[in-house]
PDB file of N, CA and C in Angstrom:
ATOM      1  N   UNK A   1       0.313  16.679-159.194  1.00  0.00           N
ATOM      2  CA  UNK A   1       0.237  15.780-158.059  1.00  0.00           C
ATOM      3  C   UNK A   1      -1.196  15.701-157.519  1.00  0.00           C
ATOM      4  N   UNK A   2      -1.958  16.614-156.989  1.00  0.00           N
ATOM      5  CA  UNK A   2      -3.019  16.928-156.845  1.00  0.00           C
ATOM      6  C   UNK A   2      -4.240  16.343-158.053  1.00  0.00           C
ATOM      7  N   UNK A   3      -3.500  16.188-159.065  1.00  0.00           N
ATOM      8  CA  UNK A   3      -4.753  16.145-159.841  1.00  0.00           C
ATOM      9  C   UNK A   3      -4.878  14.515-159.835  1.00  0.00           C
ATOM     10  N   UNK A   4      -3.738  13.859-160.150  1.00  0.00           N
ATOM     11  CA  UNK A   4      -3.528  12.435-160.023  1.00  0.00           C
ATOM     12  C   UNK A   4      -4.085  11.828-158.841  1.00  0.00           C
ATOM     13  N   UNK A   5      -4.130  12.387-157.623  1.00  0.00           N
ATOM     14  CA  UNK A   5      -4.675  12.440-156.389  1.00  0.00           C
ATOM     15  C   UNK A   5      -6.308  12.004-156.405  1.00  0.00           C
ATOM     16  N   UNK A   6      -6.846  13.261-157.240  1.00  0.00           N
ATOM     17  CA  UNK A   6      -8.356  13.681-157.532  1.00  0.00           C
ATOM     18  C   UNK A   6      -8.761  12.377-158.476  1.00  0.00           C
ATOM     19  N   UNK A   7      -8.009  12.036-159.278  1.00  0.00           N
ATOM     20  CA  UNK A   7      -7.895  10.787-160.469  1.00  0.00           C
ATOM     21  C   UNK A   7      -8.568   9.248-159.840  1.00  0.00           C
ATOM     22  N   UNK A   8      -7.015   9.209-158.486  1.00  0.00           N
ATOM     23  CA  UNK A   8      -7.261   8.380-157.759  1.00  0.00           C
ATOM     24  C   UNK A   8      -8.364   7.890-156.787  1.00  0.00           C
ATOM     25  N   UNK A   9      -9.092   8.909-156.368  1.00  0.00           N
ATOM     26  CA  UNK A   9     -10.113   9.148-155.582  1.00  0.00           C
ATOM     27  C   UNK A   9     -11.335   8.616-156.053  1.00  0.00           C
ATOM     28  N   UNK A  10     -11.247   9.499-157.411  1.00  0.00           N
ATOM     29  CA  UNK A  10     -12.267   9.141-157.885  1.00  0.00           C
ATOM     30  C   UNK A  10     -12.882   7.632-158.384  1.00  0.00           C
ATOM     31  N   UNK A  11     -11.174   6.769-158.539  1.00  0.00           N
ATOM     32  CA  UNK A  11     -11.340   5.787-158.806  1.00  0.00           C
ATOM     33  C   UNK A  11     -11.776   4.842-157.819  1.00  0.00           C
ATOM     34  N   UNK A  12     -11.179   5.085-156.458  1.00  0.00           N
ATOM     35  CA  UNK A  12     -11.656   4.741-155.092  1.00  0.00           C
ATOM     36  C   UNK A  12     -13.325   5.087-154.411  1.00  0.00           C
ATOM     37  N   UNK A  13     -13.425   5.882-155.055  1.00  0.00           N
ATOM     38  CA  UNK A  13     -15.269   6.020-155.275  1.00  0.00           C
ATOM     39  C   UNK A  13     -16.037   5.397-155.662  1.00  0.00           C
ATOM     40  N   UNK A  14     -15.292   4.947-157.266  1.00  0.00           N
ATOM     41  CA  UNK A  14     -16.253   3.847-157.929  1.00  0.00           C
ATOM     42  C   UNK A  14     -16.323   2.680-157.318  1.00  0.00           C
ATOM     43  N   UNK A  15     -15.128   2.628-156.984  1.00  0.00           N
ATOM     44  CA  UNK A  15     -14.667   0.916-156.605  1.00  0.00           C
ATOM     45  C   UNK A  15     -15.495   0.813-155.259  1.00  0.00           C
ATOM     46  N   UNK A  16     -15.987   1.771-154.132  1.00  0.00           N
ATOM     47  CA  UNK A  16     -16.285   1.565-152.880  1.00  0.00           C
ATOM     48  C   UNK A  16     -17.870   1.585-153.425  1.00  0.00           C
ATOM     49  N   UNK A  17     -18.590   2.458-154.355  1.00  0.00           N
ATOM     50  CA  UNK A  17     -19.549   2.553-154.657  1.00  0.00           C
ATOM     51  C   UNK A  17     -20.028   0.943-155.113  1.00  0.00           C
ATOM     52  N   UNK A  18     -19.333   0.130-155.653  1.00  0.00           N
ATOM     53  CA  UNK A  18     -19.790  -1.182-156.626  1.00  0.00           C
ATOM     54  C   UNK A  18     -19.548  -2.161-155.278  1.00  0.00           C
ATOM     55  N   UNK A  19     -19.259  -1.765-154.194  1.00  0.00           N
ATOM     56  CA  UNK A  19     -18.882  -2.506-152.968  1.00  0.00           C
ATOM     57  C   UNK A  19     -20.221  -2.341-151.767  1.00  0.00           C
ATOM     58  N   UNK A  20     -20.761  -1.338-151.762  1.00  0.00           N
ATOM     59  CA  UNK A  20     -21.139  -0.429-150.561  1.00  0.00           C
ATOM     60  C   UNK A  20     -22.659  -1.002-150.580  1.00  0.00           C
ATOM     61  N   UNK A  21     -23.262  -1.693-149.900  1.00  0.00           N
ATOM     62  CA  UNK A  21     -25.107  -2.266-150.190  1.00  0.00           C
ATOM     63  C   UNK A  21     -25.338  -1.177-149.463  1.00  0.00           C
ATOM     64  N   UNK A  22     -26.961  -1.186-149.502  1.00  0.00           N
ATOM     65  CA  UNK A  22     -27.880   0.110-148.318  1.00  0.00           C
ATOM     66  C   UNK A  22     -28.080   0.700-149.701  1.00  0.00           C
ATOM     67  N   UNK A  23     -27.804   1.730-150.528  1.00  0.00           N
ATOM     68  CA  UNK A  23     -27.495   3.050-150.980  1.00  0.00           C
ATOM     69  C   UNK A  23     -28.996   3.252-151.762  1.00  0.00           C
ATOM     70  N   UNK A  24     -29.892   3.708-151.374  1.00  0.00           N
ATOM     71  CA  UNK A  24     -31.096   3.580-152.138  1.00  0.00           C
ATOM     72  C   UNK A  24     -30.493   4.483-153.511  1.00  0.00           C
ATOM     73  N   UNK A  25     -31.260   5.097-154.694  1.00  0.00           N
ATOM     74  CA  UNK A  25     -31.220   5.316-155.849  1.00  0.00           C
ATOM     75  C   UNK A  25     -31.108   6.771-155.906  1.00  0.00           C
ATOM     76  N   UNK A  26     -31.803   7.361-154.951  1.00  0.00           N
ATOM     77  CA  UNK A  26     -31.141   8.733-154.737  1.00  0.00           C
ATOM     78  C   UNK A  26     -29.977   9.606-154.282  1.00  0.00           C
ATOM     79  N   UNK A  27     -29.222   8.047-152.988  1.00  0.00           N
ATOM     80  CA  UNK A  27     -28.028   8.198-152.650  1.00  0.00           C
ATOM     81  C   UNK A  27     -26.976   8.107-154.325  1.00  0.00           C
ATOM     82  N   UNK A  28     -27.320   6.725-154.469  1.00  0.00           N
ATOM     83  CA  UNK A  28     -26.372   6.662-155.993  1.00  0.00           C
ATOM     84  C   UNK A  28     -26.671   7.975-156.599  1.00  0.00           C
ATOM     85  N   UNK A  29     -27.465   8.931-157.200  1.00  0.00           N
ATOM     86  CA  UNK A  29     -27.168   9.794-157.950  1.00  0.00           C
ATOM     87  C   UNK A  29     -26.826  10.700-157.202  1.00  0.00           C
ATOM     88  N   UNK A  30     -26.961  10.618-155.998  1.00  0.00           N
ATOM     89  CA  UNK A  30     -25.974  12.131-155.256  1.00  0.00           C
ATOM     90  C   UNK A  30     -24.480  11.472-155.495  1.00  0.00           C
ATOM     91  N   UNK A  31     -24.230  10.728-155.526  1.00  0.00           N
ATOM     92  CA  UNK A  31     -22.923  10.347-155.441  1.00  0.00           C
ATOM     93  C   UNK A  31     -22.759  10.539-157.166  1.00  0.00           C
ATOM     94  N   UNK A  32     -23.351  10.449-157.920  1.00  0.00           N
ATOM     95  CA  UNK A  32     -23.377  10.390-159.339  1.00  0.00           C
ATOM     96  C   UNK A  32     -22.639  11.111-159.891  1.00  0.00           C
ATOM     97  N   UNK A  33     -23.402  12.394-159.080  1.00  0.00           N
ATOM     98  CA  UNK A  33     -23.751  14.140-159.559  1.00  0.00           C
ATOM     99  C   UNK A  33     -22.277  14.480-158.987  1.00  0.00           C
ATOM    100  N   UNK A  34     -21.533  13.808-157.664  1.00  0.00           N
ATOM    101  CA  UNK A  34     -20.646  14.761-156.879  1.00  0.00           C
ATOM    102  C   UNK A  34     -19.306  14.334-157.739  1.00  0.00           C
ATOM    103  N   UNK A  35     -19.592  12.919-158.250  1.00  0.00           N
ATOM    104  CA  UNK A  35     -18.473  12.159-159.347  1.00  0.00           C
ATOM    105  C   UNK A  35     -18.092  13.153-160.548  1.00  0.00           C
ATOM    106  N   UNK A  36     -19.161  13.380-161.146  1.00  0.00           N
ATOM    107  CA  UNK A  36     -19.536  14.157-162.280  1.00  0.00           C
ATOM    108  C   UNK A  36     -18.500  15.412-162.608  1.00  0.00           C
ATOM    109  N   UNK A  37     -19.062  16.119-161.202  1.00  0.00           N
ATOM    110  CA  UNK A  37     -18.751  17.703-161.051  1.00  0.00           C
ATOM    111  C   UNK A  37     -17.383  17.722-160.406  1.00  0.00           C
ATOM    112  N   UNK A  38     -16.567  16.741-160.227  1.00  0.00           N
ATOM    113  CA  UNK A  38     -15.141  16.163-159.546  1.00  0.00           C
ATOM    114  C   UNK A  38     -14.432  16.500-161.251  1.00  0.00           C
ATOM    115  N   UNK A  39     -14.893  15.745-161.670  1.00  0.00           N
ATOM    116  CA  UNK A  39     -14.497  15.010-162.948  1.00  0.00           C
ATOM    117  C   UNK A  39     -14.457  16.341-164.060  1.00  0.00           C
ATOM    118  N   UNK A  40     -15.300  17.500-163.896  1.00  0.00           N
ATOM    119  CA  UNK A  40     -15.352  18.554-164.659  1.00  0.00           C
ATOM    120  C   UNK A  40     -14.317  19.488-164.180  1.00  0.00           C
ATOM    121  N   UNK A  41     -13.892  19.642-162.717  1.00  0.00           N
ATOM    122  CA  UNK A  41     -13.302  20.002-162.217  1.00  0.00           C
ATOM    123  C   UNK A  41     -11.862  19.535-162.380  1.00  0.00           C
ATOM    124  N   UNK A  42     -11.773  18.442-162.866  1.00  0.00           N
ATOM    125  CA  UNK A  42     -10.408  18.036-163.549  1.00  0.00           C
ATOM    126  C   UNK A  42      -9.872  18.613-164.225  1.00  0.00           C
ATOM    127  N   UNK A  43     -11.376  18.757-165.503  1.00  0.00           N
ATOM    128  CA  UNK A  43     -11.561  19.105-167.081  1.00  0.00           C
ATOM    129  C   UNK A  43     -11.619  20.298-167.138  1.00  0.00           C
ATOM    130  N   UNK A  44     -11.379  21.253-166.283  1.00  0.00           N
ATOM    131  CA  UNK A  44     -11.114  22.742-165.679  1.00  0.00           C
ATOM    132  C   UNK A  44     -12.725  23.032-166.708  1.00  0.00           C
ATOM    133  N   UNK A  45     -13.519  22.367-166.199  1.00  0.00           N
ATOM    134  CA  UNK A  45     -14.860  22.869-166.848  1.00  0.00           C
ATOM    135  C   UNK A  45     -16.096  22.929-165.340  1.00  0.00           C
ATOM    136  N   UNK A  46     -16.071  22.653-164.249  1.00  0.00           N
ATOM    137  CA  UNK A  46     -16.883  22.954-163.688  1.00  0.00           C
ATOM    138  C   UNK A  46     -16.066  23.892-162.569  1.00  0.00           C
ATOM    139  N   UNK A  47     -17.432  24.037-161.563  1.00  0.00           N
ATOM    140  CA  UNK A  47     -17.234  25.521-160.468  1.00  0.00           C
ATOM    141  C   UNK A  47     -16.891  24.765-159.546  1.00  0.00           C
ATOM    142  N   UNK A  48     -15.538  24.796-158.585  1.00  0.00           N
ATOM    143  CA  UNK A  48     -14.486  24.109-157.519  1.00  0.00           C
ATOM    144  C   UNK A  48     -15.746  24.147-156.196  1.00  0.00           C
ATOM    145  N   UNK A  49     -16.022  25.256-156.138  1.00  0.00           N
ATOM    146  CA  UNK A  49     -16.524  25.868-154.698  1.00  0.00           C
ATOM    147  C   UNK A  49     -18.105  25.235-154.749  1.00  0.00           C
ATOM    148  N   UNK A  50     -18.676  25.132-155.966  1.00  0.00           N
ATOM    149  CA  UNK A  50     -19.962  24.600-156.040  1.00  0.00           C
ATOM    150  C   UNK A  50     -20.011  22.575-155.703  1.00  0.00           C
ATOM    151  N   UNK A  51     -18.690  22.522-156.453  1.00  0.00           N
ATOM    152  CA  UNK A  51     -18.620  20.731-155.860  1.00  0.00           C
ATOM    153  C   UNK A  51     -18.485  20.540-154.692  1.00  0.00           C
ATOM    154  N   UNK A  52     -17.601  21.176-153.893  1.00  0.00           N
ATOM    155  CA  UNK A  52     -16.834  21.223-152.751  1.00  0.00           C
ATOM    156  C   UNK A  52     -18.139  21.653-151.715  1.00  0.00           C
ATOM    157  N   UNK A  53     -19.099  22.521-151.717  1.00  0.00           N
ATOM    158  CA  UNK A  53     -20.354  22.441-151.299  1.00  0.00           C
ATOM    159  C   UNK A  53     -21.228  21.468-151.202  1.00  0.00           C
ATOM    160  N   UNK A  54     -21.401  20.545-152.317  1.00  0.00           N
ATOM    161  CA  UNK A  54     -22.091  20.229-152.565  1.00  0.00           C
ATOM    162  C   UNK A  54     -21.342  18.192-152.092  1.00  0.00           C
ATOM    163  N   UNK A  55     -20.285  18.252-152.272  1.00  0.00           N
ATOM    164  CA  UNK A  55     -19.901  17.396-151.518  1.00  0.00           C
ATOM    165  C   UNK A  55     -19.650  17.223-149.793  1.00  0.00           C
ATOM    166  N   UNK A  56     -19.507  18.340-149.667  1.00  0.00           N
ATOM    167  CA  UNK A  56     -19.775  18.487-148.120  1.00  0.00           C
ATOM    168  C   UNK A  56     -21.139  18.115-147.434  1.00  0.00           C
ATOM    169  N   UNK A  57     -22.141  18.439-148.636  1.00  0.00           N
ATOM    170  CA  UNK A  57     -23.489  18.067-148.237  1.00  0.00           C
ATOM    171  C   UNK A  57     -23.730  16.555-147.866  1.00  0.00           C
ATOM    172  N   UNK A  58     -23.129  15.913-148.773  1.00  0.00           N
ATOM    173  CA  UNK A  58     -23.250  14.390-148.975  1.00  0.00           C
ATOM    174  C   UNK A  58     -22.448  14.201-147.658  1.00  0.00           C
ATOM    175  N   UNK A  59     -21.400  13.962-147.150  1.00  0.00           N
ATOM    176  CA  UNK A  59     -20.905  14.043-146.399  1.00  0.00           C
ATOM    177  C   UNK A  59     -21.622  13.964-145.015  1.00  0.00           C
ATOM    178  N   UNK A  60     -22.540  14.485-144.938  1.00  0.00           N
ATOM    179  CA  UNK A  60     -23.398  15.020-144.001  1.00  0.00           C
ATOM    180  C   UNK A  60     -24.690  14.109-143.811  1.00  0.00           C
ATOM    181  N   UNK A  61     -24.887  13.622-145.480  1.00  0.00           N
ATOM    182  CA  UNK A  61     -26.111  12.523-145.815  1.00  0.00           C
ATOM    183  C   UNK A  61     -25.336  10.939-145.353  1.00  0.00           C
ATOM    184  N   UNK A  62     -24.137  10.986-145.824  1.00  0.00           N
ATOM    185  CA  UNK A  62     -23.489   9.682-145.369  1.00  0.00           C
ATOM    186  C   UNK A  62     -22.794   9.132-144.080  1.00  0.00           C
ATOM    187  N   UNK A  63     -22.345  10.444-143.643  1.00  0.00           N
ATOM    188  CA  UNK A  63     -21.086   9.831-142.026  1.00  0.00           C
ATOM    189  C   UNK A  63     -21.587   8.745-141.554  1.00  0.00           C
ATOM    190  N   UNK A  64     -23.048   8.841-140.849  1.00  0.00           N
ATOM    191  CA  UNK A  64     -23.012   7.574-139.946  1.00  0.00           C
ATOM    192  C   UNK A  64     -23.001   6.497-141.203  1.00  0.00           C
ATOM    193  N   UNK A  65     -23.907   6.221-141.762  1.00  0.00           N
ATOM    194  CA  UNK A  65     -24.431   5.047-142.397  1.00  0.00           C
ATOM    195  C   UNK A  65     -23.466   4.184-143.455  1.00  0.00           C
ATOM    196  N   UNK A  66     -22.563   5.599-143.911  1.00  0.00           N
ATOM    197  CA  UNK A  66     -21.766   4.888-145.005  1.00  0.00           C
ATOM    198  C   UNK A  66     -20.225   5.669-144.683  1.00  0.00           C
ATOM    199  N   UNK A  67     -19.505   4.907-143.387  1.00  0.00           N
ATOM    200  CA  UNK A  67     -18.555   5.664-143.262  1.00  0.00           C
ATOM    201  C   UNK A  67     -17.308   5.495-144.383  1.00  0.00           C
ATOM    202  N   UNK A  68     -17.164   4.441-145.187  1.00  0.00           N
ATOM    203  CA  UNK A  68     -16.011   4.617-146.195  1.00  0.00           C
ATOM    204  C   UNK A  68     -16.371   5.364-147.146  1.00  0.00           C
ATOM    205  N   UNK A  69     -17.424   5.343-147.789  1.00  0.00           N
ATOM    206  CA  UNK A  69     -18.168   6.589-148.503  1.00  0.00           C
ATOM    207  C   UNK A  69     -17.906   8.228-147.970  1.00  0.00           C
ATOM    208  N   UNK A  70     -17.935   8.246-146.700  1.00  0.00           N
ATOM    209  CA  UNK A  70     -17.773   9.863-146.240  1.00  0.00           C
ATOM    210  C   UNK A  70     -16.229   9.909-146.338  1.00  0.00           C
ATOM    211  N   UNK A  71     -15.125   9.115-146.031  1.00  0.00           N
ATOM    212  CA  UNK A  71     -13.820   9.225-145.967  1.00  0.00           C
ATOM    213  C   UNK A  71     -13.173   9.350-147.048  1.00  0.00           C
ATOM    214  N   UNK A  72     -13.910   8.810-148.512  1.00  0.00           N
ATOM    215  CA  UNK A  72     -13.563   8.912-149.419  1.00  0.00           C
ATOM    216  C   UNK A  72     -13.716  10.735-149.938  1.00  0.00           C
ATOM    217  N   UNK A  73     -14.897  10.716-149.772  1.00  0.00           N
ATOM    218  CA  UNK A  73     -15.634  12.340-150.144  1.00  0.00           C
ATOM    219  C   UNK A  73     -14.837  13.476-149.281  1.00  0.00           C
ATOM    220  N   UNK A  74     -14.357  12.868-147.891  1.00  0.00           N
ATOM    221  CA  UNK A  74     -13.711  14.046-147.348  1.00  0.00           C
ATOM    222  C   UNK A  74     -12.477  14.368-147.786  1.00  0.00           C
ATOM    223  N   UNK A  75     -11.508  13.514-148.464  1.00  0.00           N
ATOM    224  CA  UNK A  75     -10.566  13.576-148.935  1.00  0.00           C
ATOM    225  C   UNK A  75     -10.611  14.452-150.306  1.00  0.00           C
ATOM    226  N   UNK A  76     -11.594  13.670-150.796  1.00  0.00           N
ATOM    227  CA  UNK A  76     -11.858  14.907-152.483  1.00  0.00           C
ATOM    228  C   UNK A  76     -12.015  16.243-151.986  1.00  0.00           C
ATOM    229  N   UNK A  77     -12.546  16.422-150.633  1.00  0.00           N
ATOM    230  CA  UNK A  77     -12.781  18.127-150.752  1.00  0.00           C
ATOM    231  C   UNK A  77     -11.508  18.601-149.828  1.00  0.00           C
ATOM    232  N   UNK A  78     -10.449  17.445-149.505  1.00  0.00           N
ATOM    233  CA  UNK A  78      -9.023  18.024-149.174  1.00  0.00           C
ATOM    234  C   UNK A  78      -8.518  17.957-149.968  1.00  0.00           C
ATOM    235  N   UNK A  79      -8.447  17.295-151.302  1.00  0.00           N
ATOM    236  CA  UNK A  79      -7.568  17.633-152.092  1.00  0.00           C
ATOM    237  C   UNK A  79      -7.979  19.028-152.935  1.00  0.00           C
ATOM    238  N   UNK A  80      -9.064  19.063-153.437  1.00  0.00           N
ATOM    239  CA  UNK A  80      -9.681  20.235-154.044  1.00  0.00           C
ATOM    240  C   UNK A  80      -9.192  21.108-153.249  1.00  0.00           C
ATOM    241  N   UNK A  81      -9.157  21.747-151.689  1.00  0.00           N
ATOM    242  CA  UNK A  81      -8.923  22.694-151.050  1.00  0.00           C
ATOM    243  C   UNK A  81      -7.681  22.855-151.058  1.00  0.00           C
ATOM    244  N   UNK A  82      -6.868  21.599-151.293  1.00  0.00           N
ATOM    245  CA  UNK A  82      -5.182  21.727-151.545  1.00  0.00           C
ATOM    246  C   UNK A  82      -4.881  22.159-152.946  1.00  0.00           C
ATOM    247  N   UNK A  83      -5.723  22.265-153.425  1.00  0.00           N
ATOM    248  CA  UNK A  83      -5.001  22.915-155.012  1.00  0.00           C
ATOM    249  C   UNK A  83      -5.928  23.975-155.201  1.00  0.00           C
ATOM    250  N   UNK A  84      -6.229  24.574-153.869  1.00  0.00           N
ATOM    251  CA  UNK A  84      -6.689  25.829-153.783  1.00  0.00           C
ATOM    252  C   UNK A  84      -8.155  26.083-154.501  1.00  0.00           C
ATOM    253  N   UNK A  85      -8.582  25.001-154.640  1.00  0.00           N
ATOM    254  CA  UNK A  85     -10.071  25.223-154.891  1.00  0.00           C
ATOM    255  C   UNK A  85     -11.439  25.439-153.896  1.00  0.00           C
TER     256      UNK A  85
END
């Protein structure tokens, strides 16, 4: 359930990402990198606690400016924390 969740999200990322103007080129690859390490985390190949950090960061880079962007990201690190990552 959770993972289909994480699936979904991610797909809601892309889709808000190909939507979202402003995002200079460094925002896109933070968002790149947090896609990436989501996506390994699927693939039970990356570190839960290192994305989940590291998406929190972004989080922090986006609230004001790109609030569907942060709502999306806060959800990935509730679902990750719901399947105990």
């Amino acid at each position: 359930m959770a993972e289909s969740k994480l699936r979904q999200l991610l797909h809601n990322l892309d889709t808000e990402l190909q939507k979202t103007p402003g995002l200079d080129e460094k925002q896109r690859q933070q968002i790149a990198s947090i896609r990436q390490e989501v996506a390994a985390v699927l693939a039970e190949m990356g570190s839960p606690a290192q994305s989940k950090d590291r998406i929190g960061e972004a989080v922090g880079l986006f609230e004001t400016s790109h609030p569907q962007l942060t709502l999306i990201l806060e959800q990935v690190i509730d679902t990750l924390a719901g399947m105990g990552l």
